[in-house]
Protein backbone atom coordinates (compact mmCIF):
# COMPACT_ATOMS: atom_id res chain seq x y z
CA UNK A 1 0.00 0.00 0.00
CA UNK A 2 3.13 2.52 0.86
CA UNK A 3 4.36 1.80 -2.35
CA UNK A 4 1.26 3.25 -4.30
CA UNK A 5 0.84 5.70 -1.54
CA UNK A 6 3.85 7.07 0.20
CA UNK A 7 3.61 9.21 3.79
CA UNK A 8 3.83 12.70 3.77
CA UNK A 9 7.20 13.51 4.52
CA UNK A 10 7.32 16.29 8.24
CA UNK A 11 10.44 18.33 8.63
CA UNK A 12 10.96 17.87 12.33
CA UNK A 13 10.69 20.30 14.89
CA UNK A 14 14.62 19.93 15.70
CA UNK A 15 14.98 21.47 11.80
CA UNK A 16 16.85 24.69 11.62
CA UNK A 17 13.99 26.68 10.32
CA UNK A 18 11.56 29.15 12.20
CA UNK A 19 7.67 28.01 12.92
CA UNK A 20 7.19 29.63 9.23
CA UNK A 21 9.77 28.10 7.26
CA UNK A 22 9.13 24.86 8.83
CA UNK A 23 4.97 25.08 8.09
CA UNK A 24 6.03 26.55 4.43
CA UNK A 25 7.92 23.31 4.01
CA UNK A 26 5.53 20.99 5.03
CA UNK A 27 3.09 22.53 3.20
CA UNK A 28 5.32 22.37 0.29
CA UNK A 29 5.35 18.58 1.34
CA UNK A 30 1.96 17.95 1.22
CA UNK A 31 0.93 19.28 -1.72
CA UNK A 32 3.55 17.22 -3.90
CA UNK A 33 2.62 14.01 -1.99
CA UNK A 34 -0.53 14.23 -2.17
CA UNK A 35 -0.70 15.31 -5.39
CA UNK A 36 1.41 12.53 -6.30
CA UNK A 37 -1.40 10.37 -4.47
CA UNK A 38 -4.04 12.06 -6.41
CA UNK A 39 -2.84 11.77 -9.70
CA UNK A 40 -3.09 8.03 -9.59
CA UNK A 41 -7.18 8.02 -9.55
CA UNK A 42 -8.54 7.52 -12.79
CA UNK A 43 -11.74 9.75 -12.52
CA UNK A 44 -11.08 13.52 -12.26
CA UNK A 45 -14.03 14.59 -9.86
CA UNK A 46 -16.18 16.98 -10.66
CA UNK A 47 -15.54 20.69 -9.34
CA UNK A 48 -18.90 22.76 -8.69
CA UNK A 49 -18.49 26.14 -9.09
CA UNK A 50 -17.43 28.14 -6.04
CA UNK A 51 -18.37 31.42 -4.12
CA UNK A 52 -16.38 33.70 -2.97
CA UNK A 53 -18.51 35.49 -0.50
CA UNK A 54 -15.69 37.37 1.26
CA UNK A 55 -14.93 38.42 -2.14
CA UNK A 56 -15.49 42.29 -1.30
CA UNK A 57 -13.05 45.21 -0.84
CA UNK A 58 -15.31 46.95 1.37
CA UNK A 59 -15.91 44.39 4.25
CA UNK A 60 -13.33 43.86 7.14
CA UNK A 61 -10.90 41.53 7.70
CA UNK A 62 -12.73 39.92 10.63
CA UNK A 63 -15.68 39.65 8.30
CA UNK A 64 -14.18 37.54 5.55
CA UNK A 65 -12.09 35.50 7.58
CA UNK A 66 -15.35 34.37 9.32
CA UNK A 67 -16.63 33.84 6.09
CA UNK A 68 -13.65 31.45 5.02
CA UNK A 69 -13.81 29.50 8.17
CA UNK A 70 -13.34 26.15 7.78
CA UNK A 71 -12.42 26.47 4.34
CA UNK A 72 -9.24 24.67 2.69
CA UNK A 73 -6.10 26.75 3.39
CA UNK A 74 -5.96 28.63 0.20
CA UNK A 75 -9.41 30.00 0.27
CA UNK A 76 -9.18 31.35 4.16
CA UNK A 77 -5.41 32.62 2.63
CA UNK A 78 -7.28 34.87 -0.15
CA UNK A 79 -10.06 35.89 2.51
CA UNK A 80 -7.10 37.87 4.24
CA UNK A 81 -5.78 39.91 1.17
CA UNK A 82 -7.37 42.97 0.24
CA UNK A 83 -9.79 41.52 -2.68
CA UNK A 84 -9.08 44.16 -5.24
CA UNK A 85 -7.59 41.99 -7.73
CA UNK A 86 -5.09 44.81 -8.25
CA UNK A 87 -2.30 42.77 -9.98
CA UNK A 88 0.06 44.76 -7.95
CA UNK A 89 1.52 41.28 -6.57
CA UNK A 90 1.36 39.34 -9.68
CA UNK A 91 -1.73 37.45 -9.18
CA UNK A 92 -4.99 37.78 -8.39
CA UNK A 93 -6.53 37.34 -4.77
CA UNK A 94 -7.01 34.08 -5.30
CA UNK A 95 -4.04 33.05 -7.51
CA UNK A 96 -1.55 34.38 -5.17
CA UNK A 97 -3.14 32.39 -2.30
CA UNK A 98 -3.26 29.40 -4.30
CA UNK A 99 0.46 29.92 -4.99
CA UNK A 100 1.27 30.52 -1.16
CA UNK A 101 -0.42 27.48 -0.11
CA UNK A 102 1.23 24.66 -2.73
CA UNK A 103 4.79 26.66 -1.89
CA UNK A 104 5.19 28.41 -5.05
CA UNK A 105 5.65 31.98 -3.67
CA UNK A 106 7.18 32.02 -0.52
CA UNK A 107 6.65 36.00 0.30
CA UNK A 108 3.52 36.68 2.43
CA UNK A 109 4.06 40.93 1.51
CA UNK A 110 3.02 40.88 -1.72
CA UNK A 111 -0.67 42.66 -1.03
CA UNK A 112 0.55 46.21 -1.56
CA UNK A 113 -3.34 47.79 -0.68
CA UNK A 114 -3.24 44.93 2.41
CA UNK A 115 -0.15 46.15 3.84
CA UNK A 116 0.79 44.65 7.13
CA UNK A 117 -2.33 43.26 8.38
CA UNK A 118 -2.25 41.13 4.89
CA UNK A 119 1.06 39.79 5.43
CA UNK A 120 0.68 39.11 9.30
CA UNK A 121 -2.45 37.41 8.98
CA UNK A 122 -0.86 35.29 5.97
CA UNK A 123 1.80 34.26 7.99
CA UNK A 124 -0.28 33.67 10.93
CA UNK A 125 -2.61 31.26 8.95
CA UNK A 126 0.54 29.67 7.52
CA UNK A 127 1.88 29.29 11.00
CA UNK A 128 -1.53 27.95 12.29
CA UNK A 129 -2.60 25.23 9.55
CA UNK A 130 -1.32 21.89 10.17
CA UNK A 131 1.01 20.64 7.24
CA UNK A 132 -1.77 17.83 6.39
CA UNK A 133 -4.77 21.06 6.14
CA UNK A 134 -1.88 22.22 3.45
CA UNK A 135 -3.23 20.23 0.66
CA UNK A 136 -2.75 20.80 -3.38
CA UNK A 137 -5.43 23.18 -4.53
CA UNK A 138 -5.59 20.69 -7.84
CA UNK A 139 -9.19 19.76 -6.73
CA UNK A 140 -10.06 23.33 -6.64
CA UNK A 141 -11.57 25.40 -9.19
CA UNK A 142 -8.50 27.35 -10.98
CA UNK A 143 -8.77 31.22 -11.17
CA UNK A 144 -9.37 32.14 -14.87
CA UNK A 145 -5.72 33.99 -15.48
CA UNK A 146 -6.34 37.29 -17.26
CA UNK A 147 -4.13 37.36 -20.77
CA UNK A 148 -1.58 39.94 -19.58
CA UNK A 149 -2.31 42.97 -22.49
CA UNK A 150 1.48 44.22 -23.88
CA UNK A 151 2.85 46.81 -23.22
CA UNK A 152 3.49 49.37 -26.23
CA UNK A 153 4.91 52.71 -26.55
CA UNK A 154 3.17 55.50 -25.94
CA UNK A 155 4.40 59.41 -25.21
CA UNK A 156 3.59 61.93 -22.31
CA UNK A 157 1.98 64.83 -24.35
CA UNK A 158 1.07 66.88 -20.79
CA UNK A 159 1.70 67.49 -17.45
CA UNK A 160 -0.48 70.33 -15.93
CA UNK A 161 -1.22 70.59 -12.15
CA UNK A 162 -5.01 70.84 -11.11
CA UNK A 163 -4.85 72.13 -7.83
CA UNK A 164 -4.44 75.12 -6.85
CA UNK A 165 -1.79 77.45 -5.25
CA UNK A 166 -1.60 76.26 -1.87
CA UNK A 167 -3.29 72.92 -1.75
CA UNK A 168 -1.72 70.23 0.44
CA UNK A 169 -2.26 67.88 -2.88
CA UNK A 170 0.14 67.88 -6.07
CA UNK A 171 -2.79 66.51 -8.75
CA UNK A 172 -1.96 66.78 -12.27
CA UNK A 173 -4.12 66.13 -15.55
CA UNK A 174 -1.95 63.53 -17.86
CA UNK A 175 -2.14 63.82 -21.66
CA UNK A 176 -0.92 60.45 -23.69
CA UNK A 177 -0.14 60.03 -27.40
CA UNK A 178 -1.63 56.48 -28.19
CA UNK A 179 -0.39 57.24 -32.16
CA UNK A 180 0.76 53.94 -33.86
CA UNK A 181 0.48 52.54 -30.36
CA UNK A 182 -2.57 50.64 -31.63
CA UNK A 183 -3.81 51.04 -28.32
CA UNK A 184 -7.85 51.74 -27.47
CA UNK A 185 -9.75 51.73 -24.29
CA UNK A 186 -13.12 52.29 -23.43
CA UNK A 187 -14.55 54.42 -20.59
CA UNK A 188 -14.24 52.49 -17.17
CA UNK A 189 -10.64 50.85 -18.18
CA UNK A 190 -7.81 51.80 -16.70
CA UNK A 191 -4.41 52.09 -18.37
CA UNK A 192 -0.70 50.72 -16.88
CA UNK A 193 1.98 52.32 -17.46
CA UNK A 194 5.60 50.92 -17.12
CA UNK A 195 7.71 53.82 -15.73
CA UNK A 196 11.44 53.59 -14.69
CA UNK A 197 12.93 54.00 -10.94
CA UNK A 198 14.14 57.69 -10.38
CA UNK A 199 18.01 57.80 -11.36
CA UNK A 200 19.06 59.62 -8.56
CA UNK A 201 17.94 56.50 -6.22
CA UNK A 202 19.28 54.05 -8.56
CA UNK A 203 22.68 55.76 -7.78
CA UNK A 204 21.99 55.95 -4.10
CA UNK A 205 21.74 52.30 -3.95
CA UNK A 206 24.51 51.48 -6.35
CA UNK A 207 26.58 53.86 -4.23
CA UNK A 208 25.38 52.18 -0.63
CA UNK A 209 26.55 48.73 -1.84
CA UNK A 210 29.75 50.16 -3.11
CA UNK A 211 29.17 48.68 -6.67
CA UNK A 212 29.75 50.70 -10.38
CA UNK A 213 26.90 49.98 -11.42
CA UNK A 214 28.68 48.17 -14.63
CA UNK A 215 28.01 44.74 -12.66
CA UNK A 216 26.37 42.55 -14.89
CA UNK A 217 23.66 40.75 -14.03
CA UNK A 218 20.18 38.69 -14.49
CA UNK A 219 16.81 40.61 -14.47
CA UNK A 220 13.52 39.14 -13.98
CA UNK A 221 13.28 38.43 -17.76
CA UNK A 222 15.90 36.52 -17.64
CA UNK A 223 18.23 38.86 -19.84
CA UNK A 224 21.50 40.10 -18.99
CA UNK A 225 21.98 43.86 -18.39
CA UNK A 226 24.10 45.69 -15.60
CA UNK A 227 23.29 46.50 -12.78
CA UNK A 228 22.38 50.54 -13.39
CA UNK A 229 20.23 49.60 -16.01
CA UNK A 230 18.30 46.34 -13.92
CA UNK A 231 17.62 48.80 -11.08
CA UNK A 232 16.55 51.39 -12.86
CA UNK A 233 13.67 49.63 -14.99
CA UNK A 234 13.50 46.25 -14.27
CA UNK A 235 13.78 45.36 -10.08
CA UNK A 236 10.94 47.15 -8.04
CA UNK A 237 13.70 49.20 -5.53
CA UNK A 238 10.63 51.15 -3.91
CA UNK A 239 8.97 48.05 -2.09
CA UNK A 240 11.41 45.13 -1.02
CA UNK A 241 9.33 41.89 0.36
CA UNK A 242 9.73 40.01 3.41
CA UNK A 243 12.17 37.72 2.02
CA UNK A 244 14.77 40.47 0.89
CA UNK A 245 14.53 41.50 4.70
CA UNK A 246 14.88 37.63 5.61
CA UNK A 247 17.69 37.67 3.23
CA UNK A 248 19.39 40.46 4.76
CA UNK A 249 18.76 39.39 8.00
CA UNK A 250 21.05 35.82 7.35
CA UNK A 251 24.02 37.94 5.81
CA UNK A 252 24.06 40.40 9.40
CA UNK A 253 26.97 39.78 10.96
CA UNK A 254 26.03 41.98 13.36
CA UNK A 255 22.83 40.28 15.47
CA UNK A 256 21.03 43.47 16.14
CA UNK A 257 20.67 44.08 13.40
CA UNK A 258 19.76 40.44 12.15
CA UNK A 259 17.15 40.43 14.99
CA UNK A 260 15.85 44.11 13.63
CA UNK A 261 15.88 42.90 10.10
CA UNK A 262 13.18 39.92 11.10
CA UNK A 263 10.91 42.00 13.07
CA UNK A 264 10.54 43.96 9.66
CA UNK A 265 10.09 40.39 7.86
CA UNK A 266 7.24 39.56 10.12
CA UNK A 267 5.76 42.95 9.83
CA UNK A 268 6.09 43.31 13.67
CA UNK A 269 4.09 46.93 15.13
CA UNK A 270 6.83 48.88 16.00
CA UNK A 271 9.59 47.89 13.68
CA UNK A 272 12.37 50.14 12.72
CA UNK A 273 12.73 51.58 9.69
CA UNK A 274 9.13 51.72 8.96
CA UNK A 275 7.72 52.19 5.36
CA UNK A 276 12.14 51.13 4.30
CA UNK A 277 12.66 50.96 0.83
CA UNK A 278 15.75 49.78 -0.42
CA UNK A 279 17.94 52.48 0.00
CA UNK A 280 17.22 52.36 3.56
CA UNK A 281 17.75 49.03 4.70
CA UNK A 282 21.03 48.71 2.71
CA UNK A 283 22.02 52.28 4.66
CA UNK A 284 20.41 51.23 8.25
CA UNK A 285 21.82 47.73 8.42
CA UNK A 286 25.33 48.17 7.11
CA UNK A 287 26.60 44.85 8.51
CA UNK A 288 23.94 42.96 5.81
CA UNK A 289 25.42 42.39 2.46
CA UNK A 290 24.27 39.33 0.62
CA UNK A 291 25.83 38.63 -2.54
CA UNK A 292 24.51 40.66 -5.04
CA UNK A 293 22.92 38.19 -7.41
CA UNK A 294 21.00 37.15 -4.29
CA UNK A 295 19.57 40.44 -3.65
CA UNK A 296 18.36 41.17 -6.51
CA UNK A 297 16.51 37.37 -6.76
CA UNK A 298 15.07 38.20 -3.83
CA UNK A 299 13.34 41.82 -5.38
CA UNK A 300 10.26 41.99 -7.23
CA UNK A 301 10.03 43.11 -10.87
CA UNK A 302 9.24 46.51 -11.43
CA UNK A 303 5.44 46.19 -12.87
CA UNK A 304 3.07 48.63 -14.48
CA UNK A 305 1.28 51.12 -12.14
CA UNK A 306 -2.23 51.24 -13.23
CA UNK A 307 -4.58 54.40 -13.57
CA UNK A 308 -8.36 54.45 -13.84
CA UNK A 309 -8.45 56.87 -17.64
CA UNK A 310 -9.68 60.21 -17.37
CA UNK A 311 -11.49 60.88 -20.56
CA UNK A 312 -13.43 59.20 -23.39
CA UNK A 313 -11.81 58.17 -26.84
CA UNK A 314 -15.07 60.01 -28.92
CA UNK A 315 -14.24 63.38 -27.09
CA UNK A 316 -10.46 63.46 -27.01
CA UNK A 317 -9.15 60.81 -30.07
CA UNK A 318 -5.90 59.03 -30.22
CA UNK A 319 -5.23 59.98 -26.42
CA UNK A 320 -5.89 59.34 -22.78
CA UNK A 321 -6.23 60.91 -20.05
CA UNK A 322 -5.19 60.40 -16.58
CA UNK A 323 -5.79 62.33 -13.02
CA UNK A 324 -2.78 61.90 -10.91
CA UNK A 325 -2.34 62.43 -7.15
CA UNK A 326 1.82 62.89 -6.92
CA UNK A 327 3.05 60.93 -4.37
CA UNK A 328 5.75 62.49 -1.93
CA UNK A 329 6.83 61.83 1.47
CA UNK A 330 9.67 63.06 3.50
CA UNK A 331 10.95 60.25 5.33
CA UNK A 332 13.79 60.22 7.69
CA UNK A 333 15.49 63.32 6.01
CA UNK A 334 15.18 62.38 2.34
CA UNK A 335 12.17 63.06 -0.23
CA UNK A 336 10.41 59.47 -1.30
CA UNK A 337 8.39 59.95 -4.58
CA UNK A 338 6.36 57.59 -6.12
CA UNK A 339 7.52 55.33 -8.89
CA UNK A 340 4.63 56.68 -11.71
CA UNK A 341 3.93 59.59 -10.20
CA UNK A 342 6.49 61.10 -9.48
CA UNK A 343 7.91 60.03 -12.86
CA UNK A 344 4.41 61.82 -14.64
CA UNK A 345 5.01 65.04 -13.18
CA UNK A 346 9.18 65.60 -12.78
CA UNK A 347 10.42 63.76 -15.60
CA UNK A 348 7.82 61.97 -18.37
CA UNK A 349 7.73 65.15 -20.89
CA UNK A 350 11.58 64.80 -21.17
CA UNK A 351 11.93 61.10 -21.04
CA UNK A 352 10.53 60.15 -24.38
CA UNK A 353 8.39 56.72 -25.03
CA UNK A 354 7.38 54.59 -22.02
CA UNK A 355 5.10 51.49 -22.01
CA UNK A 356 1.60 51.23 -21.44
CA UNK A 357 -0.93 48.95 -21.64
CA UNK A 358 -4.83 49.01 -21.32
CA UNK A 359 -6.72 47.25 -18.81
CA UNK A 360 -9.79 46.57 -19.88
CA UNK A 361 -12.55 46.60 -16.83
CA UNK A 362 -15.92 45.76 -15.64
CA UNK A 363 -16.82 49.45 -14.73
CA UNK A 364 -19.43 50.34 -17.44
CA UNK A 365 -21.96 52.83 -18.59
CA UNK A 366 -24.99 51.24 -18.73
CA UNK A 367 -26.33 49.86 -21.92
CA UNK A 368 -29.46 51.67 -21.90
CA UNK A 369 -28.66 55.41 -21.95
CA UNK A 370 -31.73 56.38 -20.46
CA UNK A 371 -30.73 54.82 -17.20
CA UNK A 372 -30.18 57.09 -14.18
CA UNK A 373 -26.23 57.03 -13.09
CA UNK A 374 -25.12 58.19 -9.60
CA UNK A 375 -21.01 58.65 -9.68
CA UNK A 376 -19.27 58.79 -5.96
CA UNK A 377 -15.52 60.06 -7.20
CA UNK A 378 -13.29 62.08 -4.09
CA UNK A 379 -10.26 63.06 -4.77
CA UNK A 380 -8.51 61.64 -8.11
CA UNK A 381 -11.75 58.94 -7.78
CA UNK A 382 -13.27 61.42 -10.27
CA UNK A 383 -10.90 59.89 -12.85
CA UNK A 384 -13.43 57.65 -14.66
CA UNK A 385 -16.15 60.42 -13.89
CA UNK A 386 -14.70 62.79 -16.10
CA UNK A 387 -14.28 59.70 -18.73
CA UNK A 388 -17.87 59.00 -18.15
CA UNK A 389 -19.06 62.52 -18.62
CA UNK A 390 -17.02 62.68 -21.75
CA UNK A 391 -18.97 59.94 -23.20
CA UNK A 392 -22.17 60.94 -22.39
CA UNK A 393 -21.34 64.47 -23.83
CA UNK A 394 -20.14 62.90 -27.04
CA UNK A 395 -23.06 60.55 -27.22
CA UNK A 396 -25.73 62.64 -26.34
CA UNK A 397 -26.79 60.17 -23.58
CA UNK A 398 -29.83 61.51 -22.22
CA UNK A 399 -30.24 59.49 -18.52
CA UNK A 400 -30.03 61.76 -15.64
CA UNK A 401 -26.35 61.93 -14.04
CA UNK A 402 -25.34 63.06 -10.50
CA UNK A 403 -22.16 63.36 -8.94
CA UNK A 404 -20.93 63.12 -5.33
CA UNK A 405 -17.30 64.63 -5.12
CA UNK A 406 -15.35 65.76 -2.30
CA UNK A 407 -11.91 67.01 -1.63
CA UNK A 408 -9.72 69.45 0.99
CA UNK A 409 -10.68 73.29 0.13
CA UNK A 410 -12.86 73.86 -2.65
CA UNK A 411 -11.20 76.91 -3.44
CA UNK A 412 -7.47 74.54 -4.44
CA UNK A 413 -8.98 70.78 -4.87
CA UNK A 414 -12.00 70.96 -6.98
CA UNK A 415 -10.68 69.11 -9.70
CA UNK A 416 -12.05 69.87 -12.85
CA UNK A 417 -14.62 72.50 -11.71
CA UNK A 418 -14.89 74.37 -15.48
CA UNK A 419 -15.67 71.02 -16.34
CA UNK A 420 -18.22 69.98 -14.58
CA UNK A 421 -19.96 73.84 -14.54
CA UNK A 422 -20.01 73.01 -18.13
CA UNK A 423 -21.58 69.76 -18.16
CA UNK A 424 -24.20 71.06 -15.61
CA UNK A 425 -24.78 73.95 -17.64
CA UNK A 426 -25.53 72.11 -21.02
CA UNK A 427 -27.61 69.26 -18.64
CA UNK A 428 -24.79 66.28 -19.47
CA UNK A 429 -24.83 66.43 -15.92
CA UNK A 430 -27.99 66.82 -13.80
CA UNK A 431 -26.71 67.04 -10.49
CA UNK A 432 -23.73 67.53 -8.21
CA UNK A 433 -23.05 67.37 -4.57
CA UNK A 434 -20.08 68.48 -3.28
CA UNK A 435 -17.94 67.84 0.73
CA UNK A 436 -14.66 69.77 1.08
CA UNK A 437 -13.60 68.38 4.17
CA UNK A 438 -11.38 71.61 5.56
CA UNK A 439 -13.82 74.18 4.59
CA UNK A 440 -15.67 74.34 8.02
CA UNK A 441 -14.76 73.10 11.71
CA UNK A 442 -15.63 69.63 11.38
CA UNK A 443 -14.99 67.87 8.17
CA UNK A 444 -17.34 66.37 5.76
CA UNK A 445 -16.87 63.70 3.48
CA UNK A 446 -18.61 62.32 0.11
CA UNK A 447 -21.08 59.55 2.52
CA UNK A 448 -22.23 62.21 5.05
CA UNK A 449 -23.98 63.97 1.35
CA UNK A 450 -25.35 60.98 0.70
CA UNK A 451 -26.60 60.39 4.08
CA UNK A 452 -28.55 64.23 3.70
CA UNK A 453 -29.66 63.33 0.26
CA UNK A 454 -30.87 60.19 1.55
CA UNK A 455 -34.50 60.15 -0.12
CA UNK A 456 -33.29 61.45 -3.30
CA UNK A 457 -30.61 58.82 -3.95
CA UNK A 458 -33.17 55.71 -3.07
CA UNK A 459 -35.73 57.23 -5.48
CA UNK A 460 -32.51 57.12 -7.99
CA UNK A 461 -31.89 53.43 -7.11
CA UNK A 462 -35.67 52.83 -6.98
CA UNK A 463 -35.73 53.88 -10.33
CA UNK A 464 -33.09 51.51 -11.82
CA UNK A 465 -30.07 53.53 -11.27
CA UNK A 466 -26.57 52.61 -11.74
CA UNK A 467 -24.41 53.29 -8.65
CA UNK A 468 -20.71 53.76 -8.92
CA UNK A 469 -17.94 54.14 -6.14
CA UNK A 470 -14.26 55.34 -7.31
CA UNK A 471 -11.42 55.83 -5.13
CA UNK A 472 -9.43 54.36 -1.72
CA UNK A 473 -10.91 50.92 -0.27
CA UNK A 474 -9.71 50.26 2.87
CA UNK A 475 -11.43 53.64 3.88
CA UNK A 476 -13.82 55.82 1.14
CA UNK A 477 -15.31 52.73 -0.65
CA UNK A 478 -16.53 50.70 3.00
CA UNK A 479 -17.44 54.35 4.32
CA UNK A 480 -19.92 54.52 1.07
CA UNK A 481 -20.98 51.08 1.33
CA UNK A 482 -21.98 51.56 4.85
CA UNK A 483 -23.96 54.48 3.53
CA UNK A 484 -26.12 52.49 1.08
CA UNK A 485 -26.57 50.53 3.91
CA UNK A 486 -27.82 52.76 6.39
CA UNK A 487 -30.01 54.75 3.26
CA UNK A 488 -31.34 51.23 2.59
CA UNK A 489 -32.43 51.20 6.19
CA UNK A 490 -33.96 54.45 6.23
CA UNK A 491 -35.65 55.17 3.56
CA UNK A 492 -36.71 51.82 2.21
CA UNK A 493 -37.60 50.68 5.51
CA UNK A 494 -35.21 47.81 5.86
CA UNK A 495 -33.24 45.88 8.43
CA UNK A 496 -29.60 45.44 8.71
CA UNK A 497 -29.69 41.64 7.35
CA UNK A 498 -31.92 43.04 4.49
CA UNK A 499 -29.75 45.96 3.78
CA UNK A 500 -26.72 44.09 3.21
CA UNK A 501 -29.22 41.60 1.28
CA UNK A 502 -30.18 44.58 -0.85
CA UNK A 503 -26.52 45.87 -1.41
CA UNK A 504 -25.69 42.89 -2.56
CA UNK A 505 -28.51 42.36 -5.49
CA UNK A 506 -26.94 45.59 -6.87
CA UNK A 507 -23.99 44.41 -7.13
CA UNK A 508 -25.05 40.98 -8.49
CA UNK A 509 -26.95 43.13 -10.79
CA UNK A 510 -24.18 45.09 -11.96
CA UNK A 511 -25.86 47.79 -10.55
CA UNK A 512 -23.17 48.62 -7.70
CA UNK A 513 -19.96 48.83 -9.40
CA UNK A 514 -16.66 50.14 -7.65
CA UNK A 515 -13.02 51.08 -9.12
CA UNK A 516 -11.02 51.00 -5.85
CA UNK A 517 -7.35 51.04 -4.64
């Protein structure tokens, strides 16, 4: 019988591996054994299609993982990353849990919007599971992989900032040259675009190691290059994972700061230097030098920043437009930019062609034009707004349109004001509510208007509106949701159980569509 069926091999506890190297491993185990065990049945059973009900950016943590209870290990593993199905990591939600459970990615960091609560929770569900609950995932439905759309050139036409003198924001309206990209995109899609690390960085870093920068060596695509030109557009320098920290933390030679290094790894509260990117661990923890061709192994690829587009292709041809909030943080002494951003507005309109792609999207107009919309869009949320707007304008859509969108001080942050007088003017747009958080004593936000337009917005719904949510999701997006909830409640009379009930139909529907981040 052992000889059709061999035992799962354990690594025992007197292994020298940590709790989570030693689980990873026997997970690893598992799935190859019993995959090997699997493999010899004849039948392939059939796989029902599966729910995800913790599927949803806008519920908490606690919330899904209840949901996933008692679930097999990759499915409570997804129900702790942020459901957005960004990409950012590689994967999708449930991809990248799959991977983590059958050992092929070892890094529990990869949720960018999840941050640390993704990545402790990972590793404390990894910890947890018992290596024979760490099965293969080959009798579970696979995740439809998206066809990854390639990347073509394209050219930064425009970089003008929308906010005003003395706004706390740096915004800017993006102009792109799709000519001969052969490029198109609809309203609701979002486009990535493949921009380089900032030079002076790069040469921080190559300094800090005490290299040339001539080095040669092996990017993610498996081509040779050196190293200036790997860091600068091919190894993600902005973001290192838990295991370049675990990395570093084995080449110390100095404990404290091995021990310091691993408290980052596991994402510990309190861990010094929070937020690190490269640059500062390889300055902070001098005494960690791996070799080279390790450290860079242990980055991941640089990888296209997406942006929900800004503008319709019938109103502005052969381009796209984009509505960028510049990212830039002082940070122990030194100015951190963001890798697109701050790319878009210091550098793009000098830099020449960079690659893009288009992501096409679920976030639609409705078919019928006559159908009431109702956009939500703070901040650079108004992105596909705008794009939306466009269309109608170009269309001559003729369903009523209103628009919830808050900011800091209307006076600096109403992005896009001439706009939207226009399109209120000519009746593309029938309605707009506006919260500028700092323009009174106590702030208001985008939910609190829908809260006082309450009755309005359910006659909207009542009526077969469309009701869209653009913008951040650990915060805006579950503030909004809770909204519907509570207008649900009120004005049609509901309970909570119902509410939710009734939230969910208009999703189901397509009626309740959100582009969050």
């Amino acid at each position: 019988m052992n000889a059709l069926n061999p035992p799962t091999p354990l690594i025992p506890e007197t292994a020298p591996f940590t709790p989570q190297q030693r689980s990873w491993l026997n997970g690893f185990l598992a799935g190859i054994y019993g995959g090997a065990a699997t493999n010899q049945s004849l039948a392939a059973p059939i796989v029902e299609e599966e729910d995800f009900p913790w599927h949803d950016p806008a519920m908490e943590m606690p919330e899904r993982l209840e949901l996933s209870a008692g679930k097999p290990l990759p499915r409570r593993l997804m129900s702790a990353m942020a459901q957005l199905d960004c990409g950012q990591c590689g994967y999708l939600c449930q991809t990248y849990a799959e991977a983590l459970a059958e050992g092929r990615e070892s890094s529990t960091s990869l949720c960018v919007p999840g941050e640390k609560p993704t990545a402790r929770m990972l590793k404390q569900i990894l910890v947890e599971t018992p290596a024979v609950a760490a099965v293969t995932t080959a009798a579970l439905p696979a995740a439809a992989l998206p066809a990854k759309p390639e990347l073509r050139d394209i050219r930064v036409l425009e970089s003008r900032r929308l906010t005003g003198a003395g706004s706390a924001k740096d915004v800017r309206h993006i102009v792109i040259d799709l000519d001969g990209s052969g490029l198109s995109y609809e309203p609701g899609d979002s486009l990535g675009l493949m921009t380089p690390n900032d030079p002076v960085l790069v040469q921080a870093v190559i300094a800090v190691l005490r290299a040339t920068g001539e080095e040669p060596v092996v990017c993610p695509d498996g081509e040779a290059r050196t190293l200036r030109e790997g860091l600068l557009a091919h190894f993600d320098i902005a973001r290192p994972l838990d295991r370049t920290m675990n990395l570093l933390a084995m080449s110390a030679t100095h404990a404290p700061h091995a021990v310091a290094l691993r408290k980052l790894a596991d994402g510990d509260d309190g861990a010094e230097p929070d937020g690190a990117d490269l640059l500062d661990l390889l300055s902070t923890f001098q005494s960690a030098r791996p070799k080279l061709s390790d450290l860079l192994k242990s980055l991941p690829s640089l990888k296209p920043r997406l942006y929900s587009i800004a503008s319709s292709p019938r109103a502005v041809p052969g381009q796209v437009h984009l509505c960028v909030g510049v990212v830039r943080t002082e940070l122990r002494g030194r100015v951190r930019g963001g890798v697109a951003s701050a790319f878009l507005a210091d550098r793009a309109l000098d830099f020449g062609p960079v690659a893009g792609n288009i992501q096409t999207s679920h976030f639609r107009l409705p078919k019928d034009p006559t159908t009431p919309i109702l956009m939500c869009g703070p901040g650079t949320g108004i992105a596909p707004f705008r794009a939306f707007l466009q269309e109608a304008e170009a269309t001559g859509r003729r369903g009523r349109s209103w628009l919830l969108f808050g900011d800091q001080h209307r006076e600096t942050d109403f992005l896009y004001e001439p706009e939207i007088n226009g399109w209120l003017k000519n009746g593309t747009l029938t309605r707009i509510d506006t919260a500028f958080s700092r323009d009174q004593r106590e702030k208001i936000y985008v939910q609190q208007r829908m809260l006082e337009a309450g009755a309005d917005l359910w006659r909207w719904l009542q009526d077969g509106g469309h009701f869209y949510v653009c913008g951040d999701a650990l915060r805006m997006a579950r503030d909004v949701d809770a909204a519907l909830r509570s207008i649900a409640m009120s004005e049609g009379s509901l309970d909570a159980d119902q509410a939710r009930d009734w939230v969910a139909s208009l999703a189901r529907q397509g009626r309740y569509q959100r582009d969050v981040y």
